[in-house]
N, C-alpha and C. Protein backbone atom coordinates (compact mmCIF):
# COMPACT_ATOMS: atom_id res chain seq x y z
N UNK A 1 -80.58 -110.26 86.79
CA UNK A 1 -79.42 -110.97 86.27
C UNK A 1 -78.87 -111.92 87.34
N UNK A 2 -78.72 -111.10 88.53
CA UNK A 2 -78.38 -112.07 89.74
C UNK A 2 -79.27 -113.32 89.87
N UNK A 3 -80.63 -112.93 89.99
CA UNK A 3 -81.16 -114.41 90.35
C UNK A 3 -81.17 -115.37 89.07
N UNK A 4 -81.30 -114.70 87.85
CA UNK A 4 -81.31 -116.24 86.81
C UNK A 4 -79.74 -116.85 86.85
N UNK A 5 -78.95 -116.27 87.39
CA UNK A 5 -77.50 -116.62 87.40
C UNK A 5 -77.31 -117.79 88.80
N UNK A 6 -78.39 -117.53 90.04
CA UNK A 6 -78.39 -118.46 90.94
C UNK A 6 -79.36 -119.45 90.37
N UNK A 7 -80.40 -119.30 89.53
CA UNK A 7 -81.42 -120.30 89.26
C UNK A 7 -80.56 -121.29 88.12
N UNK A 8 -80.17 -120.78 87.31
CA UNK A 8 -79.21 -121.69 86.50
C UNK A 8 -78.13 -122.46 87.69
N UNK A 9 -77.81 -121.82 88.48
CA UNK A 9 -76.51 -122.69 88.98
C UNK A 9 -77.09 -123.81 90.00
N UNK A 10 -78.73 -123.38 90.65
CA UNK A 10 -79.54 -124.15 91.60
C UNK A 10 -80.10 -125.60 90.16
N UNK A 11 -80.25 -124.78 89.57
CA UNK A 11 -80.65 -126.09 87.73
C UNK A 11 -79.70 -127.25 87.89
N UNK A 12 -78.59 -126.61 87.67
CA UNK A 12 -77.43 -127.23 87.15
C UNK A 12 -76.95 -128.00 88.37
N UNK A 13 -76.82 -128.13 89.88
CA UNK A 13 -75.85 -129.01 90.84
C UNK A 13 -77.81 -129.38 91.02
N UNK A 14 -78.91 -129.64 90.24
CA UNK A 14 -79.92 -130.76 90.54
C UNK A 14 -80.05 -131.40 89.70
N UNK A 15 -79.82 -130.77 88.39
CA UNK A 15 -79.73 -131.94 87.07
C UNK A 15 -78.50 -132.74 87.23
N UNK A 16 -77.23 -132.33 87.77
CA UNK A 16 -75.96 -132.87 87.86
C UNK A 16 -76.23 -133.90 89.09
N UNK A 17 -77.08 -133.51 90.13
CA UNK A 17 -77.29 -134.58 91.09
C UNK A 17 -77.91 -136.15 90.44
N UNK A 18 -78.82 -135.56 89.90
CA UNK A 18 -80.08 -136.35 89.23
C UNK A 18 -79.65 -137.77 88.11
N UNK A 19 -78.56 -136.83 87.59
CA UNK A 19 -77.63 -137.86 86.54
C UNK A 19 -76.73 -138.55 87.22
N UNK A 20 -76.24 -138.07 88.16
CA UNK A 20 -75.14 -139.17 89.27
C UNK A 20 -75.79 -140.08 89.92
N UNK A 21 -77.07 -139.38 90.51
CA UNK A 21 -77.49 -140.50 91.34
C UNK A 21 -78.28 -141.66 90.57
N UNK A 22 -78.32 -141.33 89.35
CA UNK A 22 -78.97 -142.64 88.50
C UNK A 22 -77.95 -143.16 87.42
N UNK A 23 -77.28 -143.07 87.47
CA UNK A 23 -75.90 -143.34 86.15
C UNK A 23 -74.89 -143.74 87.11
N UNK A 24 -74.50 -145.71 86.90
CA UNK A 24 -73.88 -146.23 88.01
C UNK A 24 -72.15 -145.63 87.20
N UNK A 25 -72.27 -145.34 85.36
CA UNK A 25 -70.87 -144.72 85.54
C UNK A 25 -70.48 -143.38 86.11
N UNK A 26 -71.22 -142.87 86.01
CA UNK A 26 -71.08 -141.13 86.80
C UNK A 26 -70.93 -141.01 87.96
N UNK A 27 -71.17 -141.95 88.96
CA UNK A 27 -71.14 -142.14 90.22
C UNK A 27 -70.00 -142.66 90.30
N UNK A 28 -69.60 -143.60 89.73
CA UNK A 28 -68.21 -144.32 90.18
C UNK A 28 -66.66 -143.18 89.40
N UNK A 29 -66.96 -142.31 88.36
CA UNK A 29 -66.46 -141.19 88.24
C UNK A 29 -66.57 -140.19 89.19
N UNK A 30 -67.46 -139.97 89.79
CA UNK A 30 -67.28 -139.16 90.93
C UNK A 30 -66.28 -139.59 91.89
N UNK A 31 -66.81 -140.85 92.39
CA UNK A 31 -66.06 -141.01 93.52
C UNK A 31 -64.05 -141.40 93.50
N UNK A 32 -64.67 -141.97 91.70
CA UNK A 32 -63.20 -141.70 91.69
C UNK A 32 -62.25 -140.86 91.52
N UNK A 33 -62.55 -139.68 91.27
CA UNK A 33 -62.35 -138.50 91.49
C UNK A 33 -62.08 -137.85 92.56
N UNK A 34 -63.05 -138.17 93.61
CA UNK A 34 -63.07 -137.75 94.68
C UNK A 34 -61.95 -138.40 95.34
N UNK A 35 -61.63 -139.60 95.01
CA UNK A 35 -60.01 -140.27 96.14
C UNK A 35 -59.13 -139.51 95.54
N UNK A 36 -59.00 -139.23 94.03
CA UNK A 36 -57.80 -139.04 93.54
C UNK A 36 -57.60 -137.07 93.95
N UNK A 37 -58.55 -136.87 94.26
CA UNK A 37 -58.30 -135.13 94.98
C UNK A 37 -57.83 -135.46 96.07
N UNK A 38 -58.02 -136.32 97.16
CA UNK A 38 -58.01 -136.57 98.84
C UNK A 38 -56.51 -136.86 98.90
N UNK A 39 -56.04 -137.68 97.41
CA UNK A 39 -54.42 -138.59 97.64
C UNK A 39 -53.80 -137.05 97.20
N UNK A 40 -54.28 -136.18 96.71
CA UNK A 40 -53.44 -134.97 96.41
C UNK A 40 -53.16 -133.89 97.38
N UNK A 41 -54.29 -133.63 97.91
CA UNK A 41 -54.41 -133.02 98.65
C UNK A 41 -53.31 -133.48 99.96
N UNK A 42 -53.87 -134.97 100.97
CA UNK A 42 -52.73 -135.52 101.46
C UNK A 42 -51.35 -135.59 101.03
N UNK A 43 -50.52 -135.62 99.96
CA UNK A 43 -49.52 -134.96 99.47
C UNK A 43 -48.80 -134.11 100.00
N UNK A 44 -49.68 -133.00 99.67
CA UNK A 44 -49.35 -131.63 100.02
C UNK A 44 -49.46 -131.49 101.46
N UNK A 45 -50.32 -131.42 102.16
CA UNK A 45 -50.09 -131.68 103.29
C UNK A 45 -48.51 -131.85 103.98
N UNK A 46 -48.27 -133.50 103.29
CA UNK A 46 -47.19 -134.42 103.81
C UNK A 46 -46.48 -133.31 103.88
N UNK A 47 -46.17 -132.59 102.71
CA UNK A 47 -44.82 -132.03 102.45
C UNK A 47 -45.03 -130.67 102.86
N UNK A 48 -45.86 -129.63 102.88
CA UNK A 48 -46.60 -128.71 104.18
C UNK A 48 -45.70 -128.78 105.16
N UNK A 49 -45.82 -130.13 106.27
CA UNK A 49 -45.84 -130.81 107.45
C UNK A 49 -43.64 -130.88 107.70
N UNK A 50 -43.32 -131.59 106.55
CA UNK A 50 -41.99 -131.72 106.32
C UNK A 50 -41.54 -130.64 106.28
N UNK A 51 -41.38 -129.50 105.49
CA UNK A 51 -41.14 -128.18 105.21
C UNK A 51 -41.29 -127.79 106.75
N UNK A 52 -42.08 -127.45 107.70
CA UNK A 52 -42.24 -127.18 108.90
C UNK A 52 -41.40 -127.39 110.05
N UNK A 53 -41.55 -128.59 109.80
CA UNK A 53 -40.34 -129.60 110.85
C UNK A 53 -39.12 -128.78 111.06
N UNK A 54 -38.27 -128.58 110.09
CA UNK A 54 -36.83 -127.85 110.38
C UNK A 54 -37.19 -127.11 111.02
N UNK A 55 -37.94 -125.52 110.86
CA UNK A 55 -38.40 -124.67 111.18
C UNK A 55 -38.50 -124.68 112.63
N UNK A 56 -39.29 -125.39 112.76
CA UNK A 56 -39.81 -125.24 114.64
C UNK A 56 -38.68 -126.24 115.26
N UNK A 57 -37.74 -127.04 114.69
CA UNK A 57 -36.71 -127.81 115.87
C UNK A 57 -35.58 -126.35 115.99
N UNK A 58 -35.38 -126.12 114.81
CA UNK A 58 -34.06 -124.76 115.07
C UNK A 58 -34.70 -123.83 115.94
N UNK A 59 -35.83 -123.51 115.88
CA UNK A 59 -36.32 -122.69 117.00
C UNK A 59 -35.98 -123.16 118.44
N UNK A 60 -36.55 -124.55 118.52
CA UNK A 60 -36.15 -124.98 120.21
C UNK A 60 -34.90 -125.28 120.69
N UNK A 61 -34.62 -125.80 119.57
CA UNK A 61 -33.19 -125.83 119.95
C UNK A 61 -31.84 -124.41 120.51
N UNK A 62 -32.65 -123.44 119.98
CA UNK A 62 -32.01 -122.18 120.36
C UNK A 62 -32.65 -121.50 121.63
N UNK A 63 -34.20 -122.01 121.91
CA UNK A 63 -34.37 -121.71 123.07
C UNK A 63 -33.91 -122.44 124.31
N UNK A 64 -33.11 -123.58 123.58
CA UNK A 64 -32.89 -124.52 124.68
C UNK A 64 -31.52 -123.94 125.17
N UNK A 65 -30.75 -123.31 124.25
CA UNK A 65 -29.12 -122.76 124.37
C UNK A 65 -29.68 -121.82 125.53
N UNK A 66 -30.06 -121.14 125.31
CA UNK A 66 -30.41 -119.42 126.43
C UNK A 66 -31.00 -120.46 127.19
């Protein structure tokens, strides 16, 4: 069961290769896809990063008192 479950999934990301790399719309769906995950991802991040900030200045700032 295990291996026809890896042989289907080894099938499937070579037939899925096979059709991208010859189908100029599937390719340009990919990649556009692919920015629009990267601008999301960066997002989150940003605001990750912001959320943080307070955090670690109230810290120094109280080590700076002592």
């Amino acid at each position: 069961m295990e291996k026809l479950f890896c042989l289907g999934l080894l099938f499937g990301m070579v037939g899925g290769a096979l059709i991208v790399a010859n189908s100029y719309k599937a390719r340009s769906l990919v990649k556009k896809s692919q920015s629009e995950i990267m601008e999301k991802v960066d997002e989150k991040m940003d605001e990750c990063l912001k959320q943080m900030e307070p955090k670690e200045s109230g810290k120094k700032e109280k080590k700076a008192e002592k």
